[in-house]
C-alpha atoms as a PDB file:
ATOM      1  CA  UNK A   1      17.354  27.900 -27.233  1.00  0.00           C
ATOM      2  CA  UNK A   2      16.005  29.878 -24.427  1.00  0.00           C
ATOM      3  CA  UNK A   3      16.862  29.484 -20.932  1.00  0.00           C
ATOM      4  CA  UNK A   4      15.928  30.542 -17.667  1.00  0.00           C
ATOM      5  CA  UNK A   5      17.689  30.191 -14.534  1.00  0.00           C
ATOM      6  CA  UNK A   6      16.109  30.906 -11.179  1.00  0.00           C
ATOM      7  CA  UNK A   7      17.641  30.578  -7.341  1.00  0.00           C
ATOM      8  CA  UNK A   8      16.829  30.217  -3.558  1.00  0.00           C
ATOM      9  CA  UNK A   9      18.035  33.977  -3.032  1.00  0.00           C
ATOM     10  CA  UNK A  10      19.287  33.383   0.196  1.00  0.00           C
ATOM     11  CA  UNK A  11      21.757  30.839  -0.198  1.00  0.00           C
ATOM     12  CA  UNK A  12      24.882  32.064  -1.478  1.00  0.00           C
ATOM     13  CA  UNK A  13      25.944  28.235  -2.481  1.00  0.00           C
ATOM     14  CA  UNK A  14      22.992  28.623  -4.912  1.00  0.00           C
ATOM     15  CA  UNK A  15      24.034  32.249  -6.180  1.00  0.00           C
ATOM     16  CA  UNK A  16      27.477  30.582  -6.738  1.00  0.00           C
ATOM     17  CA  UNK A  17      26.177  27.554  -8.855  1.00  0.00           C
ATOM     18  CA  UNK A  18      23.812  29.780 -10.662  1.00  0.00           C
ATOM     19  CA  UNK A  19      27.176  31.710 -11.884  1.00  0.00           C
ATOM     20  CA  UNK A  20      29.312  28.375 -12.967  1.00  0.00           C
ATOM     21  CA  UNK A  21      25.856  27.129 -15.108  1.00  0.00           C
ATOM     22  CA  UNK A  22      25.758  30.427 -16.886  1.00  0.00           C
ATOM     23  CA  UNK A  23      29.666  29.739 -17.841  1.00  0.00           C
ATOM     24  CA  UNK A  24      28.450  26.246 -19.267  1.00  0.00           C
ATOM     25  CA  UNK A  25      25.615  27.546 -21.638  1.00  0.00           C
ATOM     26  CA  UNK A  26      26.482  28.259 -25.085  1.00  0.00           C
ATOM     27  CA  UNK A  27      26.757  32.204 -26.369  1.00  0.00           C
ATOM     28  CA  UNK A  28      24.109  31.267 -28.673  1.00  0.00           C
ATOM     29  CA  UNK A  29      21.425  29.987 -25.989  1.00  0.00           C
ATOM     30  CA  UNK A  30      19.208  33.341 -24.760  1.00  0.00           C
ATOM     31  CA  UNK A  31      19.441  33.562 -20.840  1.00  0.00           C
ATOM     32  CA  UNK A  32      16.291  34.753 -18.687  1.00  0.00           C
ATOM     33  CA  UNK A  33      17.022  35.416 -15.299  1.00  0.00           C
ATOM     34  CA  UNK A  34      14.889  35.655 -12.776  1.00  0.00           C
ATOM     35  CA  UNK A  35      14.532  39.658 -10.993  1.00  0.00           C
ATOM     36  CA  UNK A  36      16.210  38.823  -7.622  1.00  0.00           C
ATOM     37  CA  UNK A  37      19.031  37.009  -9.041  1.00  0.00           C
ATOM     38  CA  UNK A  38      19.507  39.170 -11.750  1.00  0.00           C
ATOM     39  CA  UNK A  39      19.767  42.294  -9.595  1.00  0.00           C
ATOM     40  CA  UNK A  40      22.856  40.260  -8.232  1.00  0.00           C
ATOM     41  CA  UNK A  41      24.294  39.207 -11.066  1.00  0.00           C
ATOM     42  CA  UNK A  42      23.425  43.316 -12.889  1.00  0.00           C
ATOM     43  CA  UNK A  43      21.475  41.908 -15.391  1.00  0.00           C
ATOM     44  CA  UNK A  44      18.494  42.404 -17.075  1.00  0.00           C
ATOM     45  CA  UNK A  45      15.390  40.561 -15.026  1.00  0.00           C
ATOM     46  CA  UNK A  46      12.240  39.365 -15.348  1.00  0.00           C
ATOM     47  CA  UNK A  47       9.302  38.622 -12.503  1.00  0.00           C
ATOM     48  CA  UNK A  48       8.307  34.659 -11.992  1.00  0.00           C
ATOM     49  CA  UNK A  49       5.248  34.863 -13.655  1.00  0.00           C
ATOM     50  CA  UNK A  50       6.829  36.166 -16.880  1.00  0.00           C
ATOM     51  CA  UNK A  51       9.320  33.443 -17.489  1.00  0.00           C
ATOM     52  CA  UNK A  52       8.078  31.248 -20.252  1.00  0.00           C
ATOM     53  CA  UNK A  53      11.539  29.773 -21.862  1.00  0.00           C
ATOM     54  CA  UNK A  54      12.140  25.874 -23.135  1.00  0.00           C
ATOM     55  CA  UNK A  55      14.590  25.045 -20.199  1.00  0.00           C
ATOM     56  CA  UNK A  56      14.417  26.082 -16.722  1.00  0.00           C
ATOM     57  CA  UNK A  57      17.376  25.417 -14.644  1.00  0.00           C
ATOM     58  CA  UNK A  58      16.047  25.650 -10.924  1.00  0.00           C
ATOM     59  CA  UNK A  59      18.484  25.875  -8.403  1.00  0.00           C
ATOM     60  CA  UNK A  60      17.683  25.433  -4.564  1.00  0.00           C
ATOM     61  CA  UNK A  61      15.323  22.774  -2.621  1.00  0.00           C
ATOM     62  CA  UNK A  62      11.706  21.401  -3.281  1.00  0.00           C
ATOM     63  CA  UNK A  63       9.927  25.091  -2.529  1.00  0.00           C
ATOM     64  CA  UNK A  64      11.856  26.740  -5.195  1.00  0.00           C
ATOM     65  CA  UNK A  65      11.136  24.380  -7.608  1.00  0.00           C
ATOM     66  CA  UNK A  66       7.885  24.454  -6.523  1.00  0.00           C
ATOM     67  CA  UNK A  67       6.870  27.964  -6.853  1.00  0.00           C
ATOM     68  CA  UNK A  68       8.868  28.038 -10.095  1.00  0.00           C
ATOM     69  CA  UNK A  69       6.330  25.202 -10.933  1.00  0.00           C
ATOM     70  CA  UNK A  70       3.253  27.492  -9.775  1.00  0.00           C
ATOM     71  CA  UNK A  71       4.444  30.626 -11.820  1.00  0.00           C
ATOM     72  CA  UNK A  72       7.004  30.125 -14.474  1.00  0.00           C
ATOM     73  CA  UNK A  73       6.147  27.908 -18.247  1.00  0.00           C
ATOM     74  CA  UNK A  74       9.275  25.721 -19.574  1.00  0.00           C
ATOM     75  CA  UNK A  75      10.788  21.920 -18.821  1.00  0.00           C
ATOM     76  CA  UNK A  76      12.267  22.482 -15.516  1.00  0.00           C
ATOM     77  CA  UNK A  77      16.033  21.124 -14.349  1.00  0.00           C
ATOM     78  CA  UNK A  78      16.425  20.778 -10.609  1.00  0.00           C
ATOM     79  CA  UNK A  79      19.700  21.349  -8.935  1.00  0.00           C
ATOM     80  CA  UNK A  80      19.317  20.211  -5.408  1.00  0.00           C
ATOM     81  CA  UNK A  81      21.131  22.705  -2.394  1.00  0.00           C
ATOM     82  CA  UNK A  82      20.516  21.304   1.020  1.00  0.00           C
ATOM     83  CA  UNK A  83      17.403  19.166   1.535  1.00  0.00           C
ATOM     84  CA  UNK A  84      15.714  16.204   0.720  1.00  0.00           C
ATOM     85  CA  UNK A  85      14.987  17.752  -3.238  1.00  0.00           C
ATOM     86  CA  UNK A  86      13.147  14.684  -4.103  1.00  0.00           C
ATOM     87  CA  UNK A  87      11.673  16.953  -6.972  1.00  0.00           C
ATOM     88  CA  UNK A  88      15.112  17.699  -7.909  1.00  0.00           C
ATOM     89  CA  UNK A  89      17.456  16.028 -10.538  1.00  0.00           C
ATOM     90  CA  UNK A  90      21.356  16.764 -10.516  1.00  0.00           C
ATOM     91  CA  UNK A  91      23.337  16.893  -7.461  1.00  0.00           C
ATOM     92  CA  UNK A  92      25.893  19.254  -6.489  1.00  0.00           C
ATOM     93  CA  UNK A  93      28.647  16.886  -7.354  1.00  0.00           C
ATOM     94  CA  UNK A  94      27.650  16.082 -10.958  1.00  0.00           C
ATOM     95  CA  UNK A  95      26.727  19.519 -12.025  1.00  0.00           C
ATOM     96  CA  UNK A  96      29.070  20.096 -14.797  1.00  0.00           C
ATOM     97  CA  UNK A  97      28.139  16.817 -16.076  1.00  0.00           C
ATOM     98  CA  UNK A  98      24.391  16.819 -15.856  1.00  0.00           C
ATOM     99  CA  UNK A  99      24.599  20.550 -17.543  1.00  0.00           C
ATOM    100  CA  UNK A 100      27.280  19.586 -21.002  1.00  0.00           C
ATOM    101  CA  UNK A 101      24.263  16.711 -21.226  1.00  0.00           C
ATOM    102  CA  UNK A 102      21.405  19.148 -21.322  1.00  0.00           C
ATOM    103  CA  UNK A 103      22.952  21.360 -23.669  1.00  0.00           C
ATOM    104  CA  UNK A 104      24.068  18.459 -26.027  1.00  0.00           C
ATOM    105  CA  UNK A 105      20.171  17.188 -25.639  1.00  0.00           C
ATOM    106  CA  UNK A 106      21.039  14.230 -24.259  1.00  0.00           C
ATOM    107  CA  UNK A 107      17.652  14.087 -21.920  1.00  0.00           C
ATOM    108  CA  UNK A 108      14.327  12.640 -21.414  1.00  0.00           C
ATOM    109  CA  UNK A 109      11.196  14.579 -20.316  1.00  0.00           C
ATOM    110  CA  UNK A 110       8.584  13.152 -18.614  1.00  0.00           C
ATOM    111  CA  UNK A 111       5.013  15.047 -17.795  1.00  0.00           C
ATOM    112  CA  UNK A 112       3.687  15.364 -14.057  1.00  0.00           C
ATOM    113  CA  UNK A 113      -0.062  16.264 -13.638  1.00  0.00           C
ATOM    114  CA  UNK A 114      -1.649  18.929 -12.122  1.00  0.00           C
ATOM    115  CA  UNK A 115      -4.599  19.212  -9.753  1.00  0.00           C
ATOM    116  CA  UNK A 116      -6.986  22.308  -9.839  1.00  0.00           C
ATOM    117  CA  UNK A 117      -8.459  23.802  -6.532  1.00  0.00           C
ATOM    118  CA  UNK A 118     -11.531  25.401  -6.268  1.00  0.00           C
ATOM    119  CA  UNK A 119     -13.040  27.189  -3.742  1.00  0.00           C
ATOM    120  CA  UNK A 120     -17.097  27.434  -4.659  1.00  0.00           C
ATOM    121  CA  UNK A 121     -16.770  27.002  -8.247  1.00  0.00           C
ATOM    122  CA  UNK A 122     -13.958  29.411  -8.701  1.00  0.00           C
ATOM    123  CA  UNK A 123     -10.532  28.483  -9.708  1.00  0.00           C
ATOM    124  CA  UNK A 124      -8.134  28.928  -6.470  1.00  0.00           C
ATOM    125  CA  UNK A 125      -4.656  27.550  -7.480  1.00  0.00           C
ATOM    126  CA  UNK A 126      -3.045  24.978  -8.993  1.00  0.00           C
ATOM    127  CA  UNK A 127      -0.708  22.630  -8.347  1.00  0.00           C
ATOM    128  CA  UNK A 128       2.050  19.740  -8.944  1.00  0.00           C
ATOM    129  CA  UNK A 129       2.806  18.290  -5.643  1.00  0.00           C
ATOM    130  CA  UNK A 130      -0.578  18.210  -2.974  1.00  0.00           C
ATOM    131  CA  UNK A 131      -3.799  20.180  -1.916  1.00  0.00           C
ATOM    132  CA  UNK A 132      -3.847  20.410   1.887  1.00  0.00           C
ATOM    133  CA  UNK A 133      -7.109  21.403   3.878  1.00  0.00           C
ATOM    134  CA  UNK A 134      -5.551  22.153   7.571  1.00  0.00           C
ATOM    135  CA  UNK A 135      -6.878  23.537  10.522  1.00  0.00           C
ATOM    136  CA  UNK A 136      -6.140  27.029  10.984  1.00  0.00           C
ATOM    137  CA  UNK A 137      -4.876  27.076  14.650  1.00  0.00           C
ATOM    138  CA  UNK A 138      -2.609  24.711  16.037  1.00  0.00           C
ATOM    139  CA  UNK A 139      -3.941  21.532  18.372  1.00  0.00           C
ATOM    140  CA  UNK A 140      -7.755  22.704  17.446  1.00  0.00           C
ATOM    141  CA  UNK A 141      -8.812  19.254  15.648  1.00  0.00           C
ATOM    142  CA  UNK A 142     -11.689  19.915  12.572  1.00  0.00           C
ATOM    143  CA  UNK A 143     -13.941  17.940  11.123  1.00  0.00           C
ATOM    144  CA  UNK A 144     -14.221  17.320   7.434  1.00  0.00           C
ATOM    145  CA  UNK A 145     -16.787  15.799   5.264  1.00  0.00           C
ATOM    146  CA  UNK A 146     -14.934  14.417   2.354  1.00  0.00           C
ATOM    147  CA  UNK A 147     -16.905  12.832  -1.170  1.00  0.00           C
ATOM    148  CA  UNK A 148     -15.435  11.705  -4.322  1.00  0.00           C
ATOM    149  CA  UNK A 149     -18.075  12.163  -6.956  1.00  0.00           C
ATOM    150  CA  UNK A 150     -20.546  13.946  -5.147  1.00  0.00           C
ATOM    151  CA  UNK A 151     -20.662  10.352  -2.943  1.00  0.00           C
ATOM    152  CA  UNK A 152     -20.093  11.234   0.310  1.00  0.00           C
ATOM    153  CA  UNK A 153     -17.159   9.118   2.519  1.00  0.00           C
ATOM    154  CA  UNK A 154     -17.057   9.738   5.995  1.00  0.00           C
ATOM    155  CA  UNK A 155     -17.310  12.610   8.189  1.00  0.00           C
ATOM    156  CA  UNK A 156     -13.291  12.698   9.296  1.00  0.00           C
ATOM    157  CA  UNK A 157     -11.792  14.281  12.835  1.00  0.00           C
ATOM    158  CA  UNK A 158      -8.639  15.311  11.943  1.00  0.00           C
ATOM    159  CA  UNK A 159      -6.309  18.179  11.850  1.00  0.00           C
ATOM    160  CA  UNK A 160      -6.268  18.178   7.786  1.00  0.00           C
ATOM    161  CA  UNK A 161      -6.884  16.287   5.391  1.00  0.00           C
ATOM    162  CA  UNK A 162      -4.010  15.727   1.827  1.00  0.00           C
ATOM    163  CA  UNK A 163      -4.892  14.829  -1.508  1.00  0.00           C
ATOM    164  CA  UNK A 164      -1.608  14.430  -3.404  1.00  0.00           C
ATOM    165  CA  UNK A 165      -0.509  13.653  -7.406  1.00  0.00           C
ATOM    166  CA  UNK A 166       1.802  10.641  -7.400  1.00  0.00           C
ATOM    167  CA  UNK A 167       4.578  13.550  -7.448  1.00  0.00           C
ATOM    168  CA  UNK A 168       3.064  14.157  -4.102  1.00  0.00           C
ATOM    169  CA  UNK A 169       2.965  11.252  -2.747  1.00  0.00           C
ATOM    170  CA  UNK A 170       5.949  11.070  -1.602  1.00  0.00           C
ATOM    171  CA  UNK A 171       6.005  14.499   0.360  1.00  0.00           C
ATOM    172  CA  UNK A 172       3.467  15.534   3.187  1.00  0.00           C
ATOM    173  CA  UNK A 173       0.901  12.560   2.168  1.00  0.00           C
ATOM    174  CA  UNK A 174       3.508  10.213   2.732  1.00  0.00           C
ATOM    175  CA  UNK A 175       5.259  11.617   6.235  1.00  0.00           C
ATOM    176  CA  UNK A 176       0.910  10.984   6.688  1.00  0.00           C
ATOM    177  CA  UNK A 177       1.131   7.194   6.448  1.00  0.00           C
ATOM    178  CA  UNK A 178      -0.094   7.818   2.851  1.00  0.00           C
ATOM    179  CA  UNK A 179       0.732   5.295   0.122  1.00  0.00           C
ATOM    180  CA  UNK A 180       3.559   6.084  -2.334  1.00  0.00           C
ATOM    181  CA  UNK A 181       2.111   6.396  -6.020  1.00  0.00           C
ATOM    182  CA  UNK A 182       4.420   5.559  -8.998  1.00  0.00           C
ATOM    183  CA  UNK A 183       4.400   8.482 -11.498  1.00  0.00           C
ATOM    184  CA  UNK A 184       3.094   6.222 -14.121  1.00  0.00           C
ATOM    185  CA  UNK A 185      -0.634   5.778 -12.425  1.00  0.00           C
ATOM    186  CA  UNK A 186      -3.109   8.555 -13.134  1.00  0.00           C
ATOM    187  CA  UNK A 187      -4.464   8.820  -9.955  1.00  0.00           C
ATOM    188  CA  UNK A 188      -4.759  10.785  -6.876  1.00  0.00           C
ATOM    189  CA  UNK A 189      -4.142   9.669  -3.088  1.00  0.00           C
ATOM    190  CA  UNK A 190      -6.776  10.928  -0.006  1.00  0.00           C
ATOM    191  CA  UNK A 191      -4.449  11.128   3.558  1.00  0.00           C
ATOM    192  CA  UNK A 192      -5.557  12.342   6.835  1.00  0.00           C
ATOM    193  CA  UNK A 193      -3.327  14.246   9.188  1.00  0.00           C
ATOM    194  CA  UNK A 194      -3.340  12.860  12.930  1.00  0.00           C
ATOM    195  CA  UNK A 195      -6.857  11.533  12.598  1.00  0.00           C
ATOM    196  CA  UNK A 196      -8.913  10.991  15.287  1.00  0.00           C
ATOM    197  CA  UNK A 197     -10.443   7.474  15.470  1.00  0.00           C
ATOM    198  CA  UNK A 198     -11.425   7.275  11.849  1.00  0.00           C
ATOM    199  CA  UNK A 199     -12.230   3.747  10.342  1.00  0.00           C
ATOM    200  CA  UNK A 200     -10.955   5.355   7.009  1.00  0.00           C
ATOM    201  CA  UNK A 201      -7.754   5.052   5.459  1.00  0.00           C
ATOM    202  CA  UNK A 202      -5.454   6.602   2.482  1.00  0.00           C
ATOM    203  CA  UNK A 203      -7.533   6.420  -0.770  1.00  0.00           C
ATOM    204  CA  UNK A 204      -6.624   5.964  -4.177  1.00  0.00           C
ATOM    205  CA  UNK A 205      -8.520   7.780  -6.580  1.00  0.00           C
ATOM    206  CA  UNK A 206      -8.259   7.443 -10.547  1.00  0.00           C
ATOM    207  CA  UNK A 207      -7.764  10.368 -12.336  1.00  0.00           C
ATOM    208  CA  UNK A 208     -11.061  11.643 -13.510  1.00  0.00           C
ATOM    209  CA  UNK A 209     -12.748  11.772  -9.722  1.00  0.00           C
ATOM    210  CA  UNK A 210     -13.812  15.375  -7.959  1.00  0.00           C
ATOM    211  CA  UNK A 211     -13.076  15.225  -4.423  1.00  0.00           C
ATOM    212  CA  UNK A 212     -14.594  17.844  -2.254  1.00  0.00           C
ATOM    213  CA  UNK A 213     -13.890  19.137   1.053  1.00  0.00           C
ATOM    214  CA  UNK A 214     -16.465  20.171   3.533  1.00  0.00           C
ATOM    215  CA  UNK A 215     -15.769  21.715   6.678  1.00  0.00           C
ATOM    216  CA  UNK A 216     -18.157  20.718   9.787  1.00  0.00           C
ATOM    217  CA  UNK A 217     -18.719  23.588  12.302  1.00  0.00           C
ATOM    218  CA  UNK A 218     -17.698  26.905  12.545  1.00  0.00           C
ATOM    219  CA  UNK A 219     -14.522  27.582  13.092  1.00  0.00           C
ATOM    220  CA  UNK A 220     -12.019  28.437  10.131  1.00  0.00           C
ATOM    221  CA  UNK A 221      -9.371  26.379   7.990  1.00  0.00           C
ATOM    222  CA  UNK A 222      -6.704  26.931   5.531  1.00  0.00           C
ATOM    223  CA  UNK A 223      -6.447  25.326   2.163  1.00  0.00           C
ATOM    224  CA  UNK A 224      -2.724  25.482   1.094  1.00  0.00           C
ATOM    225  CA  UNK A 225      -1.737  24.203  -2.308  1.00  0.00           C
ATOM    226  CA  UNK A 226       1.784  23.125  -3.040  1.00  0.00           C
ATOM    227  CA  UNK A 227       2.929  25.065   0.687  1.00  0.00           C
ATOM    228  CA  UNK A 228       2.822  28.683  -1.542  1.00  0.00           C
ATOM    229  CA  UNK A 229      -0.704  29.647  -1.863  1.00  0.00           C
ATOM    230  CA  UNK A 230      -3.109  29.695   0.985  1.00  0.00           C
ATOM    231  CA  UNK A 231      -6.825  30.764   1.807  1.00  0.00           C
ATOM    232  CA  UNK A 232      -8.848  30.815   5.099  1.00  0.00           C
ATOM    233  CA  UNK A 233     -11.911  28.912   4.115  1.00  0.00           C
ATOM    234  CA  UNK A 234     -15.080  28.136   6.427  1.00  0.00           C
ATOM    235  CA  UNK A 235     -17.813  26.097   6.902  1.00  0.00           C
ATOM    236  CA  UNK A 236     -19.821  27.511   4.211  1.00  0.00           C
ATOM    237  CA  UNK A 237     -16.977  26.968   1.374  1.00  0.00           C
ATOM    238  CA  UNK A 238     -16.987  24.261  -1.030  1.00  0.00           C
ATOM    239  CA  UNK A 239     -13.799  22.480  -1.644  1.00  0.00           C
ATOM    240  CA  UNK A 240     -13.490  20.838  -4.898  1.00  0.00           C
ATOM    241  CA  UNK A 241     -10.157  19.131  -6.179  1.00  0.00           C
ATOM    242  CA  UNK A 242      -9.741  17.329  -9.691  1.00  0.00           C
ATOM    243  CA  UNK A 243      -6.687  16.376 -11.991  1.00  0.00           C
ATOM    244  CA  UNK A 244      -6.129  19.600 -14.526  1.00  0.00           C
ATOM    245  CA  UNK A 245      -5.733  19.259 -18.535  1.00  0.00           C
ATOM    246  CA  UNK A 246      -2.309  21.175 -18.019  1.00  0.00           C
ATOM    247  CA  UNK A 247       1.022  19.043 -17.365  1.00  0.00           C
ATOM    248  CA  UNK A 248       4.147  20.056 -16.036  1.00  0.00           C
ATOM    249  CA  UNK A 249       7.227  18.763 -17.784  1.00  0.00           C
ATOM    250  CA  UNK A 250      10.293  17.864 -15.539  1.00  0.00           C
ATOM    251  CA  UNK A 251      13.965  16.930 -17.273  1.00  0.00           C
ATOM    252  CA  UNK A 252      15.558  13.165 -16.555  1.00  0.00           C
ATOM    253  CA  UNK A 253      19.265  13.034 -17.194  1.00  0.00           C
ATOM    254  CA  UNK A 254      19.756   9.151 -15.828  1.00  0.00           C
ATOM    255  CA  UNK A 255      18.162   9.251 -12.260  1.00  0.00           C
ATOM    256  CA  UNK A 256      14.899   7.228 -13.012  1.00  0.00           C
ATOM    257  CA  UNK A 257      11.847   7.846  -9.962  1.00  0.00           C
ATOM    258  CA  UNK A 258      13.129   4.184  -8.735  1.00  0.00           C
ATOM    259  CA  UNK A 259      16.717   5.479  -8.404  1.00  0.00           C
ATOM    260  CA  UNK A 260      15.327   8.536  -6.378  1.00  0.00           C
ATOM    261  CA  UNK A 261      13.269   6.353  -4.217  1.00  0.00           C
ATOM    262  CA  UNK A 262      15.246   4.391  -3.031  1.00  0.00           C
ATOM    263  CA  UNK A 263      18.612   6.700  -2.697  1.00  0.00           C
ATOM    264  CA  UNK A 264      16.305   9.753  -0.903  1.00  0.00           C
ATOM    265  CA  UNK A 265      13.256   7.553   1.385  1.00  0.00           C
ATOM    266  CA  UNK A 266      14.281   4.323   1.411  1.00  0.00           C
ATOM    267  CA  UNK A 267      18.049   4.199   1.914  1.00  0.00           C
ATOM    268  CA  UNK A 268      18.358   4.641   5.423  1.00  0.00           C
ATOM    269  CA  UNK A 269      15.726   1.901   6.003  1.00  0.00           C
ATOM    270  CA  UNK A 270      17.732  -0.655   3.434  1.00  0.00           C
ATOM    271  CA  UNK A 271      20.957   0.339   5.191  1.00  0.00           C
END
């Protein structure tokens, strides 16, 4: 078995969970560690985009997981430090327990889709979580043509507009007023950020729709996908976002989506 571990850097609670995981996996299991955190540990590393291993043990907050997601091939294994982690599975208090199960295979998997981004016909990014067209200076509202299928919706004021996976939903999209989608649905979800006086609202989309971005007027935006890749874009770039053929495969030990829900967004509501 080959496994990778990779770490916020700078949080030493993360260096020091890294180390106890590495005394849980078996001698037998082949360990690929990441080039910042093996320079602390004095091992032997390897850069982001070369890690391609069957488990990958991700220790941190959403963005680590996330770039991991952007770079790295293999099932990942969240360990949440800090935030929200919504992406992530084991807590800090079952650690030892969630880890013994992984190595004994006692795990589900369950794919996530992609979306591709591209900017006038050429492949930008990709990503797991959302696809974010923002304006690029602060309190300067934009306007956006968006279509789905080459039909055109509504010229939008707004200061950017989200189109999120059902992973996604319930990050940025959702702090938007966008709907939550259940992992299950193969779909996308259209939000606007701070829109102004738009008759539109969040749209579902099924999976096999194009959406494209336009950008009315001449002053410059930023597409950002998944917060780690950016590009200033202007009113003569084509935006195009669809659902990729690739999936990314995420590790469930016994936390289900519904169990996440509800203990990280809807908890302090319920209580």
């Amino acid at each position: 078995m080959k496994l990778a571990i990779i770490t916020r850097i700078n949080c030493p609670s993360c260096i020091k969970i890294a180390k106890r995981v590495l005394e849980l996996i078996p001698d037998s299991w082949e360990i690929i560690y990441e080039t910042k955190l093996a320079k602390i540990l004095n091992k032997k590393g390897v850069n982001f985009s070369q890690i391609d291993a069957d488990i990958i043990v991700v220790i941190g907050g959403d963005g680590t997981i996330l770039k991991t997601a952007q770079l790295s091939r293999g099932k990942i294994l969240g360990i949440n430090v800090g935030g929200l982690g919504f992406l992530s599975e084991v807590e800090i208090g079952n650690i030892e327990e969630s880890i013994h199960n992984m190595v004994n295979g006692n795990y589900i998997t369950y794919d996530v889709m992609k979306l591709e981004v591209y900017i006038n016909d050429i492949l930008f990014g990709k990503g797991i979580n959302d696809v974010v067209v923002h304006t690029a200076r602060i309190s300067k509202i934009r306007k956006f043509s968006v279509y789905i299928n080459e039909n055109f919706m509504e010229n939008t004021s707004a200061d950017g507009v989200i189109i999120a996976t059902p992973i996604g939903s319930t990050s940025y999209s959702y702090s938007a007023g966008g709907p939550i989608l259940i992992p299950s649905l193969k779909a996308m979800v259209i939000s606007y950020i701070a829109p102004f006086g738009s008759r539109l609202r969040p749209i579902v989309c099924p999976e096999d729709s194009k959406i494209t971005i336009k950008i009315i007027g001449k002053h410059s935006s930023l597409v950002i996908v998944d917060g780690q890749k950016n590009l200033m874009v202007n009113s003569n770039d084509k935006i195009d976002i669809r659902v990729s053929k690739e999936k990314l495969t995420f590790i469930e030990l016994k936390d289900s989506f519904y169990e996440r829900l509800r203990g990280k967004l809807i908890k302090d509501v319920v209580n």
